[in-house]
N, C-alpha and C. Protein backbone atom coordinates (compact mmCIF):
# COMPACT_ATOMS: atom_id res chain seq x y z
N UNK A 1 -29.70 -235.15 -60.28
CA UNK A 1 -29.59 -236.53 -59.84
C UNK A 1 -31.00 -237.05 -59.60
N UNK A 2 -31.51 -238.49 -59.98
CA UNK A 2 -33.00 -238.84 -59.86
C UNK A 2 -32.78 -239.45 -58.99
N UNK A 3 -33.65 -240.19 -58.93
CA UNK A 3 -34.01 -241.08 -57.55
C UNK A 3 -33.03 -242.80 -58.11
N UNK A 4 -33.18 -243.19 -58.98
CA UNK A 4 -32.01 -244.73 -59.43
C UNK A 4 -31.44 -244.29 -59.60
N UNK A 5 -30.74 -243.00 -59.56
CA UNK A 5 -29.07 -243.10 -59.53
C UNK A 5 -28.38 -242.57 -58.17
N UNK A 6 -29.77 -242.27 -57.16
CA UNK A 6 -29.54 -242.31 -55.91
C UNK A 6 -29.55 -243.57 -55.21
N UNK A 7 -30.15 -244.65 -55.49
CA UNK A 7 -30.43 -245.54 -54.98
C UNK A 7 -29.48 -246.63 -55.94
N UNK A 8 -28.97 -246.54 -56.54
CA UNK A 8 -28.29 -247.93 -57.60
C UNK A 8 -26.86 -248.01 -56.83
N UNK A 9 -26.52 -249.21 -56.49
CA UNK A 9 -25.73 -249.92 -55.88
C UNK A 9 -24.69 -250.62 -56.81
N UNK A 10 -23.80 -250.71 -56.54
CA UNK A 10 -22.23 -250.72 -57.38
C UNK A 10 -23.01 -252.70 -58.14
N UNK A 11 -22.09 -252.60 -58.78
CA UNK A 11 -22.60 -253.93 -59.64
C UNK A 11 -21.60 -255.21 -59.22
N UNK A 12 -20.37 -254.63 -58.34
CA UNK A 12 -19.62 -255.66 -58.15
C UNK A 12 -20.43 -256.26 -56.39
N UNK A 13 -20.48 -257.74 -56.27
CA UNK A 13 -21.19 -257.73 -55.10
C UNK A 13 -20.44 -257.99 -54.00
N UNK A 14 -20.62 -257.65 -52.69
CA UNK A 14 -20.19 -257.13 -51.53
C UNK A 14 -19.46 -258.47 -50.70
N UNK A 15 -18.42 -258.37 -50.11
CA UNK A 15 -18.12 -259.58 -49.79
C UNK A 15 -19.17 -259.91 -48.77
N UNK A 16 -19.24 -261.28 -48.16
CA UNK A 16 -20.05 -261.60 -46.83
C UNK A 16 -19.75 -260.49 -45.74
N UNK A 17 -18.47 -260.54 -45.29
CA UNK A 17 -18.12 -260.35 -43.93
C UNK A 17 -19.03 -258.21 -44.46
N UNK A 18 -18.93 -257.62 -45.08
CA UNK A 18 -19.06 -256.18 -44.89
C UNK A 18 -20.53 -256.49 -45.20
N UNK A 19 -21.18 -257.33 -45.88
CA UNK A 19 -23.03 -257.43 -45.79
C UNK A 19 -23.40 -257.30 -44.16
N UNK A 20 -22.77 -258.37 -43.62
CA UNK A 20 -23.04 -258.32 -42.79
C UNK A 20 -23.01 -257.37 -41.53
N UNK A 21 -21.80 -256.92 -42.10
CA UNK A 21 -21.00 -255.23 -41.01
C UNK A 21 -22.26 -253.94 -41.74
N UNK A 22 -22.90 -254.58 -42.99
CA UNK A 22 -24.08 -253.00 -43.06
C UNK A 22 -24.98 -253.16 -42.40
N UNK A 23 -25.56 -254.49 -42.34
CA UNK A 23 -26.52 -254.40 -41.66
C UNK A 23 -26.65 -254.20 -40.19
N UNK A 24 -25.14 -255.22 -39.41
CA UNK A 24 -25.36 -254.64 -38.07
C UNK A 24 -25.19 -252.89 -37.53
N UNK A 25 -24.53 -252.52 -38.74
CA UNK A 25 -24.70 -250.97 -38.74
C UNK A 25 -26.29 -250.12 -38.66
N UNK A 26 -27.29 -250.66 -39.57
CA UNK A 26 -28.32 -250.20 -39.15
C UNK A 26 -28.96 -250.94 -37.86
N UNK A 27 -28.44 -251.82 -37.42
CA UNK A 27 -29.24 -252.36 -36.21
C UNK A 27 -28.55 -251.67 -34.71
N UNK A 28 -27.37 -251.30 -35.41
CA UNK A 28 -26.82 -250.40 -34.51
C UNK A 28 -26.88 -249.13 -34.18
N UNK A 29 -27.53 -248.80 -35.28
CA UNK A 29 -28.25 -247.43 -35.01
C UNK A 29 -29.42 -247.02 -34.69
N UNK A 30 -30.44 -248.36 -34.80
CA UNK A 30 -31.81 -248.22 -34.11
C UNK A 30 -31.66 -248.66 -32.97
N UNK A 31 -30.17 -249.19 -32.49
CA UNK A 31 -30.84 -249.55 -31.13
C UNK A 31 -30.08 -248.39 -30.24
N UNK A 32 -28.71 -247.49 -31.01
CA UNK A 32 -28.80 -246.53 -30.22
C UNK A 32 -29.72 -245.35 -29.79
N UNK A 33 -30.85 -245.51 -31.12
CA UNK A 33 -32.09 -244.67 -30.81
C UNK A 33 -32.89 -245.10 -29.73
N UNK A 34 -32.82 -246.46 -29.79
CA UNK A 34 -33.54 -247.31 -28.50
C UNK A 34 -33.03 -246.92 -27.24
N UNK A 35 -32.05 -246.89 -26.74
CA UNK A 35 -31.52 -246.97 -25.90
C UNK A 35 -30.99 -245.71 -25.02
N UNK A 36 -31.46 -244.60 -26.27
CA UNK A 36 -31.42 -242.97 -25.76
C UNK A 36 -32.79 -242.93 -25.58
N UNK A 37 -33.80 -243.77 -26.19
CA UNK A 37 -35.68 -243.46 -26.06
C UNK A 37 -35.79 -244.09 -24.25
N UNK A 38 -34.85 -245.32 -24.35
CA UNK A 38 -35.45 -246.07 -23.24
C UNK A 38 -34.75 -245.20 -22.13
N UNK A 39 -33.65 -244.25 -21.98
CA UNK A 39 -33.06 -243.46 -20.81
C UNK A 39 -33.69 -242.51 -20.33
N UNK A 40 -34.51 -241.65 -21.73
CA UNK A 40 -35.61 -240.70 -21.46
C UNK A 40 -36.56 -240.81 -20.69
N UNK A 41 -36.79 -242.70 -21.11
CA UNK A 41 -38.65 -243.18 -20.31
C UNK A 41 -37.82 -243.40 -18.73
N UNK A 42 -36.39 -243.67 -18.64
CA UNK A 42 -36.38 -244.72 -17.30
C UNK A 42 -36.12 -243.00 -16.40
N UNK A 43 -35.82 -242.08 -16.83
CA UNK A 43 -35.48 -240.73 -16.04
C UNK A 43 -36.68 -240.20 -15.65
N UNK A 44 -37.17 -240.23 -16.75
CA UNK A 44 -38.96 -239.85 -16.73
C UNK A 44 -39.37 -240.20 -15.43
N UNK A 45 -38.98 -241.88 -15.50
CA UNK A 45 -40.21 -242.51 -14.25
C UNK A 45 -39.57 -242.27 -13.10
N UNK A 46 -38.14 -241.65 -12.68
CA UNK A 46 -37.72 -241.90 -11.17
C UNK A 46 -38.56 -240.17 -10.60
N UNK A 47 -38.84 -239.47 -11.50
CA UNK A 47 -39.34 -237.92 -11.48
C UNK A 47 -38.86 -236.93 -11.92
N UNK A 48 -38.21 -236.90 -13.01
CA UNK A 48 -37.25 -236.00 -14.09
C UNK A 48 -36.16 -236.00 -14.39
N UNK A 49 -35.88 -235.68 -15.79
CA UNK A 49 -34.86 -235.89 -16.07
C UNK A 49 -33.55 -234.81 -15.60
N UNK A 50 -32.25 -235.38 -15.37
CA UNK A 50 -31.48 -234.24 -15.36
C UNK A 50 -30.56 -233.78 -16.47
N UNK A 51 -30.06 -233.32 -16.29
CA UNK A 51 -29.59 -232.30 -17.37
C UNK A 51 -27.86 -233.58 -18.58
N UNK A 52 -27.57 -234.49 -17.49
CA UNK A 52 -26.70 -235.26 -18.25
C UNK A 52 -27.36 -236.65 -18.83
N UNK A 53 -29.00 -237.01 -18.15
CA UNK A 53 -29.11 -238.04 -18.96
C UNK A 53 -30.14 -237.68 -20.38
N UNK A 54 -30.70 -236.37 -20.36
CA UNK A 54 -31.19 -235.73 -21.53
C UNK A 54 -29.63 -235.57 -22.42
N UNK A 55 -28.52 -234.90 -22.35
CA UNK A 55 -27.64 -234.87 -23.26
C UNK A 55 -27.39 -236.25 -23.68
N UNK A 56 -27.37 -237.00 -22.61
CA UNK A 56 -26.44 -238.71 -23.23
C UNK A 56 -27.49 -239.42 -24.06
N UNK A 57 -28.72 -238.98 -24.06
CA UNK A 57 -30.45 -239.39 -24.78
C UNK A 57 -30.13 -238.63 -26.22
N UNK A 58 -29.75 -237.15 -26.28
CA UNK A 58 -29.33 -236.49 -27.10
C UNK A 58 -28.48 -236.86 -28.08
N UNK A 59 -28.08 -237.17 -27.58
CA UNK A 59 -26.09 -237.37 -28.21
C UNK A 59 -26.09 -239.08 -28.73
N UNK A 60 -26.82 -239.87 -28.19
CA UNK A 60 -27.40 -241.23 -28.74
C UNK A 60 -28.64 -241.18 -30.17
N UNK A 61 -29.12 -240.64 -29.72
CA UNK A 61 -29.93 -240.69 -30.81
C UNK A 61 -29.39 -239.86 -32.28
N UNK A 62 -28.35 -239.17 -31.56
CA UNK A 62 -27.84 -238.27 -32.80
C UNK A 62 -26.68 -239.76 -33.61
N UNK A 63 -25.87 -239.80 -32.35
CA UNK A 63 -25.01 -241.02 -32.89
C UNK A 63 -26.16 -242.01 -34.02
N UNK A 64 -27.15 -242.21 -33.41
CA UNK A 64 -27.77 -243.50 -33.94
C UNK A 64 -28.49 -242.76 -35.61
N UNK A 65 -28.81 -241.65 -35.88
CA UNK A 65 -28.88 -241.51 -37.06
C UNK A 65 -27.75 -241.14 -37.96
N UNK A 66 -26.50 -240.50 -37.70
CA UNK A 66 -25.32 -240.59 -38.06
C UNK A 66 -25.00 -242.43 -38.53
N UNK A 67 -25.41 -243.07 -37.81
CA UNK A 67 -25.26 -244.41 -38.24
C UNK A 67 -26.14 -245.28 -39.48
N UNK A 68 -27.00 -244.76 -39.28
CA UNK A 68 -27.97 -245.54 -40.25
C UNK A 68 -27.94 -244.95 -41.63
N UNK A 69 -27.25 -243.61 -41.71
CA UNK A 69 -27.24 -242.69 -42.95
C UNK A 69 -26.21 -243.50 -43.46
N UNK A 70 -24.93 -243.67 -42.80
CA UNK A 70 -23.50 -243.97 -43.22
C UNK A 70 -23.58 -245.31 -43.23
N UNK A 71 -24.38 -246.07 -42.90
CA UNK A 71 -24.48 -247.38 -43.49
C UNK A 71 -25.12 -247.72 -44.71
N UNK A 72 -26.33 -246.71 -44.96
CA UNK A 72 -26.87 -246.22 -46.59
C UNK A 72 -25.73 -246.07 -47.54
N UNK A 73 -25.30 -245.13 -47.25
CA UNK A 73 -23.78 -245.12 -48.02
C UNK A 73 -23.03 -246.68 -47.97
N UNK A 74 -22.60 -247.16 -47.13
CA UNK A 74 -22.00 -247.97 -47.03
C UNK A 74 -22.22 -249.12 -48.10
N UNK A 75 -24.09 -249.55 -48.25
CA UNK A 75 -24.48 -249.98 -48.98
C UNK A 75 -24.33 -249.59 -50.33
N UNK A 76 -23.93 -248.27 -50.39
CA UNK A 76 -23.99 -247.85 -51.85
C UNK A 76 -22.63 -248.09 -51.90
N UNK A 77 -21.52 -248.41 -51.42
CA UNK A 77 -20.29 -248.94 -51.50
C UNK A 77 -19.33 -247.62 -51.40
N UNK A 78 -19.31 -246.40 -50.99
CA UNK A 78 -18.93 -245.13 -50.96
C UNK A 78 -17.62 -245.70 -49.98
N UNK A 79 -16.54 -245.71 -50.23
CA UNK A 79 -15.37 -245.43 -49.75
C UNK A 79 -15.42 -244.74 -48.51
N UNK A 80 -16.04 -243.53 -48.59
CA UNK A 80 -15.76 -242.44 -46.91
C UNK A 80 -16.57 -242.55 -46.02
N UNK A 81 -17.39 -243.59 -46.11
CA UNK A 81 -18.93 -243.49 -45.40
C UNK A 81 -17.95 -244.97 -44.28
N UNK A 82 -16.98 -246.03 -45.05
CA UNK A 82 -16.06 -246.72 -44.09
C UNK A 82 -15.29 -246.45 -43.27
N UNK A 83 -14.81 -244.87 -43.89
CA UNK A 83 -13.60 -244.41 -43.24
C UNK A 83 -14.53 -243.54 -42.02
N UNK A 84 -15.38 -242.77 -42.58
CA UNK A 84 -16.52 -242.30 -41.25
C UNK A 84 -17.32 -242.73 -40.22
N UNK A 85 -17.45 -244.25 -40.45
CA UNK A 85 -17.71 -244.72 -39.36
C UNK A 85 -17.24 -246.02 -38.44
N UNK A 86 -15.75 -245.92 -39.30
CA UNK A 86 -14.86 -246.02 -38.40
C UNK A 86 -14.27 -245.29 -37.56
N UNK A 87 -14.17 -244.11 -37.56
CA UNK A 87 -13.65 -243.38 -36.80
C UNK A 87 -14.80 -242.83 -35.73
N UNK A 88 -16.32 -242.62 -36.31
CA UNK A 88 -17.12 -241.78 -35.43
C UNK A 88 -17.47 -243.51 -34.49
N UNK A 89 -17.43 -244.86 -34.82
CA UNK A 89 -17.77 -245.63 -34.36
C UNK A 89 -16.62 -245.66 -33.25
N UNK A 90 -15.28 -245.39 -33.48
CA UNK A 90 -14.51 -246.17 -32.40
C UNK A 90 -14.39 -244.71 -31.36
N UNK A 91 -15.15 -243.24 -32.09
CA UNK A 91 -15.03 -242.35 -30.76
C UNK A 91 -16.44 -242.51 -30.11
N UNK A 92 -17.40 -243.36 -30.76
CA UNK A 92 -18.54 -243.48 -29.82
C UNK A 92 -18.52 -244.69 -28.98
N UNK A 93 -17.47 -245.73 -29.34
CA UNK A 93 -17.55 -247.35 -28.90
C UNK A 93 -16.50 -247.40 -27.87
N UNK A 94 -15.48 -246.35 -27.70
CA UNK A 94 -14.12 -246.49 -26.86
C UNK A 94 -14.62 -246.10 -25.51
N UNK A 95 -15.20 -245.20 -25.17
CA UNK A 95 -15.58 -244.80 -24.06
C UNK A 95 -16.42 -245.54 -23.23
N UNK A 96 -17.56 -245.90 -24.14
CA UNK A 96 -18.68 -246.45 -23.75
C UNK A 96 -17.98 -248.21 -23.72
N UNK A 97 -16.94 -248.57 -23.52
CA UNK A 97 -16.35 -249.81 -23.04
C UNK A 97 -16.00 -249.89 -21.76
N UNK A 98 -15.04 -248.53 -22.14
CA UNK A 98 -14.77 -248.30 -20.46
C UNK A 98 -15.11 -247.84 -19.52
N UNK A 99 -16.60 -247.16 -19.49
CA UNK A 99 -17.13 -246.61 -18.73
C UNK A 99 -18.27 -247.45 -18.06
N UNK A 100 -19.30 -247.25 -19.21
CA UNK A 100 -20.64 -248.02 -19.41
C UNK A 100 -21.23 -248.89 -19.41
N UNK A 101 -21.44 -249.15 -18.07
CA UNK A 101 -21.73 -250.55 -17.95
C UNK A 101 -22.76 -251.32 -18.64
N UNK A 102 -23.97 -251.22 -18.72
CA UNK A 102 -25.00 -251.42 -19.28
C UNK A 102 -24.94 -251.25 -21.09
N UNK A 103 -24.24 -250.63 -21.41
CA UNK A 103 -23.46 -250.15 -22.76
C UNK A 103 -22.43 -250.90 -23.57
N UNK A 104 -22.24 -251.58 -22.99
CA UNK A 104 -20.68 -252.08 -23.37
C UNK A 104 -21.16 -253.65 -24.25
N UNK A 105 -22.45 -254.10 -24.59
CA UNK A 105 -22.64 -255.01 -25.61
C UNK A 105 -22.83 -253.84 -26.57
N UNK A 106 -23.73 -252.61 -26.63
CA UNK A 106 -23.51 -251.60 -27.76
C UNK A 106 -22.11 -251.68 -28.44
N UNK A 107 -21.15 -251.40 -27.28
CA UNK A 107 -19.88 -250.88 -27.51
C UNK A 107 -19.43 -252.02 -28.35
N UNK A 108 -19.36 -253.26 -27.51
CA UNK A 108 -18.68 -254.53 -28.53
C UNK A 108 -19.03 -254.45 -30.16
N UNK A 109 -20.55 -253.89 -30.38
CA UNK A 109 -20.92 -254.31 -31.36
C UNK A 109 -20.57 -253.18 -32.54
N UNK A 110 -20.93 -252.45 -32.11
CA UNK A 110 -19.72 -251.77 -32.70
C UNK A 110 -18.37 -251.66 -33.55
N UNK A 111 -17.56 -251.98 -32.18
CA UNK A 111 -16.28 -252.53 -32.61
C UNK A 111 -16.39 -253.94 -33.59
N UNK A 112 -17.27 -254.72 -33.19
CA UNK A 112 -17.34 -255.75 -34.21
C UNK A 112 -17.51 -254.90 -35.82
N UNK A 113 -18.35 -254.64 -35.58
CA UNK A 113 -18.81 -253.85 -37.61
C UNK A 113 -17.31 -253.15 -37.68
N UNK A 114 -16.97 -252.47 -37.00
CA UNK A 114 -15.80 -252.07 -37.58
C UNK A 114 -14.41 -252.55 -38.19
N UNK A 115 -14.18 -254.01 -37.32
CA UNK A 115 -13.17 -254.92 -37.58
C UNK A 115 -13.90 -255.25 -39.11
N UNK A 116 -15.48 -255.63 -39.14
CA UNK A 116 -15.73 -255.96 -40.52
C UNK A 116 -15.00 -255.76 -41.57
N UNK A 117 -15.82 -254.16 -41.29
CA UNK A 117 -15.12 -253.40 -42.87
C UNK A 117 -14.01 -253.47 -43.33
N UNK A 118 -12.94 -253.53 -42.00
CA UNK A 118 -11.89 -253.78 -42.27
C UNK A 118 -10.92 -255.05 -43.00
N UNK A 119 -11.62 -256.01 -43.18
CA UNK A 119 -11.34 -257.39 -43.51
C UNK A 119 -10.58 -257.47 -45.11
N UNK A 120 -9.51 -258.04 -45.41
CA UNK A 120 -8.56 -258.37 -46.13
C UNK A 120 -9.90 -258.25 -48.03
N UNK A 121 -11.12 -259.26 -47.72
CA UNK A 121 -11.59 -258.86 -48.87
C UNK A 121 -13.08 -257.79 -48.68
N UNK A 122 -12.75 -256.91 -47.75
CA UNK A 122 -13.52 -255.56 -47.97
C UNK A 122 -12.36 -254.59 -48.65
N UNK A 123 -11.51 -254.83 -47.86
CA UNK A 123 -10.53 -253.51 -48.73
C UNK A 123 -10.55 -254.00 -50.33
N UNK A 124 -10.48 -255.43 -50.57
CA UNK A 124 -10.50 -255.57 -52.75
C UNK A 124 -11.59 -255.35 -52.99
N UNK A 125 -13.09 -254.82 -52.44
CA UNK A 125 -14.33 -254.56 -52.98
C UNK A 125 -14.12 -253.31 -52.70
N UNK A 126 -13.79 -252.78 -51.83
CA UNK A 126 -13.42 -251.02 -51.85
C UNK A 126 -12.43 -250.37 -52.97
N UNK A 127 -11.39 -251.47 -53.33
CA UNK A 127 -10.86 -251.10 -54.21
C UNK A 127 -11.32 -250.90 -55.62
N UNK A 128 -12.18 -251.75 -56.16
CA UNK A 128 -12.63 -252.07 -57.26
C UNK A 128 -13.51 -251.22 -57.58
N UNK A 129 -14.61 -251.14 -56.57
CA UNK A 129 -15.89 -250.27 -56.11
C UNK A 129 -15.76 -248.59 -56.18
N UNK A 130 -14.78 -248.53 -55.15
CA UNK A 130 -14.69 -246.82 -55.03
C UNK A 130 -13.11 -246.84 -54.58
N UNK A 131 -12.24 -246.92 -56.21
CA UNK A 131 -10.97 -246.24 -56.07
C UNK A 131 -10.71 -245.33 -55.87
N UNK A 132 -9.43 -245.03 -54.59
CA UNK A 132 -9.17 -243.54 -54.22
C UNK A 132 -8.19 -242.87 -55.97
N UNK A 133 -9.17 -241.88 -55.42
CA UNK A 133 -8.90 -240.45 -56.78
C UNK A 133 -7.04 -240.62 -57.02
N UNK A 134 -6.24 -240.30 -57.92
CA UNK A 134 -4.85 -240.37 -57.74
C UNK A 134 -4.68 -239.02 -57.54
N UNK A 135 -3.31 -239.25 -56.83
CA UNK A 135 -2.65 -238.03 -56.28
C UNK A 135 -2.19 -236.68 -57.57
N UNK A 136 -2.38 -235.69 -56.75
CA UNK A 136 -2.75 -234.35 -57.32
C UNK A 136 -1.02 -234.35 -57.77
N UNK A 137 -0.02 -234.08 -58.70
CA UNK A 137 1.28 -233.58 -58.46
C UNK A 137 1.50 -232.30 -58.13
N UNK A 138 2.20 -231.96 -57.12
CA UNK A 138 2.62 -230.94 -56.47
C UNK A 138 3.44 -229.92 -57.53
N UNK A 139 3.15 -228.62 -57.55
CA UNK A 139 3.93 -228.15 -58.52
C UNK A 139 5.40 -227.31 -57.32
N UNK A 140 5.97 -227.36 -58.11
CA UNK A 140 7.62 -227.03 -57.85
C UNK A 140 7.55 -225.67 -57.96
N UNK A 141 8.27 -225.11 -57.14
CA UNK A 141 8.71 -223.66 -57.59
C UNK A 141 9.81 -223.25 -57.92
């Protein structure tokens, strides 16, 4: 595989509403890097960190490159990279609604990109783009 046929993007073009759901996907993933960088500096300054706001720094920044990869995909129009971050989005966005205070415009935004993808003409560019494989027939015994 070279490098343009890593990078070449489907030829049919993307509706509005999911352009827009990729990009807040990468903005959503630099700012969960932000926002695990900025917990590190604010633990830092009270006189160390403890042991749950280094994991939640951890576990953000991991979320936040998990995001920006699967929005690469997304751009490349890949079918599973929608279905993956819908699901890793609504187990990182559900909690952090109901918990998180300071979190919970993350969380909205989130859930926003996700309603995106979902939109009446993302599923006919998913269709066109990256049709699911047909079903295997089951053999009989």
């Amino acid at each position: 595989m070279n490098i343009r046929e890593l990078m070449r993007r489907p030829d049919e073009p993307a509706p509005g509403a999911l352009q827009i759901s990729q990009m807040l996907w990468l903005l959503t993933g630099v700012l969960f890097i932000g926002f695990g960088a900025f917990l590190l500096y604010e633990q830092s300054k009270l006189g160390g960190a403890n042991f749950g706001s280094v994991a939640l720094s951890i576990m953000m920044f991991a979320a936040g490159a998990v995001f920006g990869v699967f929005a690469y995909r997304l751009y490349r129009g890949q079918r599973a990279a929608r279905t993956q971050l819908t699901w890793i989005g609504l187990i990182a966005a559900l909690p952090m609604v109901m918990r998180m205070g300071r979190y919970s415009l993350l969380a909205a935004l989130v859930l926003f990109c996700v309603v995106l993808m979902w939109l009446p003409a993302s599923n006919r560019y998913f269709k066109l783009v990256s049709p699911k494989p047909p079903r295997s027939k089951r053999r009989s015994r």
